[in-house]
Protein backbone atom coordinates (compact mmCIF):
# COMPACT_ATOMS: atom_id res chain seq x y z
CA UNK A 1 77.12 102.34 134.67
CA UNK A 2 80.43 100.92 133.86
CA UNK A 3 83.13 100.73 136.06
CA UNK A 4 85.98 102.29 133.34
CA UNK A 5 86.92 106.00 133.32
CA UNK A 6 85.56 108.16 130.54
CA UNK A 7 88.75 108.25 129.03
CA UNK A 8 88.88 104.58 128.38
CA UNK A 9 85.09 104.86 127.08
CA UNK A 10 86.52 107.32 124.19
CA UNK A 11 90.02 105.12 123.46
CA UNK A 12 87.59 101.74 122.69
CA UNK A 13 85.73 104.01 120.81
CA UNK A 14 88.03 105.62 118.90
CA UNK A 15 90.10 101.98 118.40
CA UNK A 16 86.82 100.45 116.91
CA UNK A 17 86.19 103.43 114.69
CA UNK A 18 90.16 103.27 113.08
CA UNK A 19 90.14 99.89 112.98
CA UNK A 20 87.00 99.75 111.24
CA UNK A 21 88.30 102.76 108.84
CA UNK A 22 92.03 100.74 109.04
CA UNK A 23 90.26 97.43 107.74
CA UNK A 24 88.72 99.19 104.87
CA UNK A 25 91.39 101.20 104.21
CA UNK A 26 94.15 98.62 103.68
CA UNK A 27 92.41 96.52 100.20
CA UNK A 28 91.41 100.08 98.82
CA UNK A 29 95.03 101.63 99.45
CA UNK A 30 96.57 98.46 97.77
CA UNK A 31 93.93 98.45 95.15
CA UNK A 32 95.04 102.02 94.07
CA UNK A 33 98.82 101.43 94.40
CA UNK A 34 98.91 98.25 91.84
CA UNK A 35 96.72 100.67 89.72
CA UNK A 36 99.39 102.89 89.61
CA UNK A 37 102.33 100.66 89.50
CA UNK A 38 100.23 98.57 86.64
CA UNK A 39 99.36 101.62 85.07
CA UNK A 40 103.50 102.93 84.91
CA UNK A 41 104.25 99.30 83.62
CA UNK A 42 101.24 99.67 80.78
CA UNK A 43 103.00 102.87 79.30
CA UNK A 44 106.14 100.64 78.63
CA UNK A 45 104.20 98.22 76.82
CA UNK A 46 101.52 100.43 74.74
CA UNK A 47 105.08 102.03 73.50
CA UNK A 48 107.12 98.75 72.84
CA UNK A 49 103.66 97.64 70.75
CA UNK A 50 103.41 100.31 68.72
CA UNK A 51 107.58 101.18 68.32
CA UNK A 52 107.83 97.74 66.93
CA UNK A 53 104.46 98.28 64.93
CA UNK A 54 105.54 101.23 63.39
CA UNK A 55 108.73 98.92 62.08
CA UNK A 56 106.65 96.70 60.79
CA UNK A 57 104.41 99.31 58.96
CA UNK A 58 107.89 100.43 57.79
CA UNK A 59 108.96 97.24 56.64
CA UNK A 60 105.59 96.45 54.90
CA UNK A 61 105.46 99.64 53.04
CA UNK A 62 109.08 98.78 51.27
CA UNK A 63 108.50 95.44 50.72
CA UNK A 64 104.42 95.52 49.76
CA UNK A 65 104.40 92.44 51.86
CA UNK A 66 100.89 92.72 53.49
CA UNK A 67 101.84 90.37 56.14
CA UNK A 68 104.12 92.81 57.63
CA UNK A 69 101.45 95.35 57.39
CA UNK A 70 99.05 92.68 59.20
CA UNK A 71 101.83 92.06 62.18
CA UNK A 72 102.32 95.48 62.68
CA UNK A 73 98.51 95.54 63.49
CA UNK A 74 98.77 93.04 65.66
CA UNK A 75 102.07 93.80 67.32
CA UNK A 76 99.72 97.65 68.14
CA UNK A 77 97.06 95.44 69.51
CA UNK A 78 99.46 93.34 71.67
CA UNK A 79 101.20 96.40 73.39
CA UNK A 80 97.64 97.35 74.71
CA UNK A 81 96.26 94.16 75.69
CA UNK A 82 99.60 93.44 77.64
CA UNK A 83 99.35 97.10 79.12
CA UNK A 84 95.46 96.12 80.62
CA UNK A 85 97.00 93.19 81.54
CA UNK A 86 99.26 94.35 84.15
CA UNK A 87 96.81 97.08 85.20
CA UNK A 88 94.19 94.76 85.72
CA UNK A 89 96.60 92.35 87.23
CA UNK A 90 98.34 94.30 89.79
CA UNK A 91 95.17 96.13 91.04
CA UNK A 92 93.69 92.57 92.03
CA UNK A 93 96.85 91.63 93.14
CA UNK A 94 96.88 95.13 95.20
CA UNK A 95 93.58 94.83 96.42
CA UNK A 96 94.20 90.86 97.89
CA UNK A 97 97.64 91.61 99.68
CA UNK A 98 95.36 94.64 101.37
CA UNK A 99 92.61 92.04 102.30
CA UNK A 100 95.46 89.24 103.77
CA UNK A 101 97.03 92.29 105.70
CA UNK A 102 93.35 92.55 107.59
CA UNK A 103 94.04 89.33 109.10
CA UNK A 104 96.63 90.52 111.55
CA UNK A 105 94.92 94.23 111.78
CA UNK A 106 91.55 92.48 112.88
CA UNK A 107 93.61 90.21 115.16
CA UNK A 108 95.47 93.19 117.38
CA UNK A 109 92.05 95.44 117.06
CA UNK A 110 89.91 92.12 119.49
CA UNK A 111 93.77 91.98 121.24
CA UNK A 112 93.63 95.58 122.27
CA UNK A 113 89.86 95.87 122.61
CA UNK A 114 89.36 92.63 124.98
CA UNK A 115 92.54 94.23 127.15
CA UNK A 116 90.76 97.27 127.68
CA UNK A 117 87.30 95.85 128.26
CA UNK A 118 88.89 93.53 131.33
């Protein structure tokens, strides 16, 4: 049998478990919060894209200048591919702040749990 209280049994316990959960937790959290922030930032651009398409249209149907008609295609196109953009580029982004914030976590979880195992 070990010389610790029962107390101290639950406490490493309970400290590996959290940690464990804590270590996880962390990359998925900041995964989810650049999805949202990205996703907030898409909404701009999908409108800019298609306000400034819908000018174009505009313009191209006065002027029957199909190369209006052709940017204003493009400019719809542009507003969504920037939108993915920054959804797909803050949710990495997220996700590897979360998984260089484990580095310190995972340090002060062996910290703690060596301190209570002396």
């Amino acid at each position: 049998m070990s010389s610790q209280p029962p107390s101290t049994r639950v406490i490493r316990i309970l400290l590996l478990l959290l940690g464990a959960a804590g270590l996880i937790a962390l990359p998925v959290a900041g995964f989810f919060i650049g999805n949202f922030v990205g996703q907030h930032m898409a909404v701009s651009d999908i409108d800019n894209g298609y306000a400034f398409g819908g000018l174009l249209s505009t313009v191209a149907q006065a002027t029957h200048n199909s190369a209006y008609g052709q940017e204003a295609n493009i400019s719809e196109a542009l507003g969504i591919t920037l939108g993915q953009a920054d959804v797909n580029t803050l949710s990495i982004l997220g996700l590897v702040l979360g998984l260089i914030l484990d580095a310190p976590l995972a340090y002060l979880l062996v910290v703690e749990y060596e301190k209570m195992s002396s």
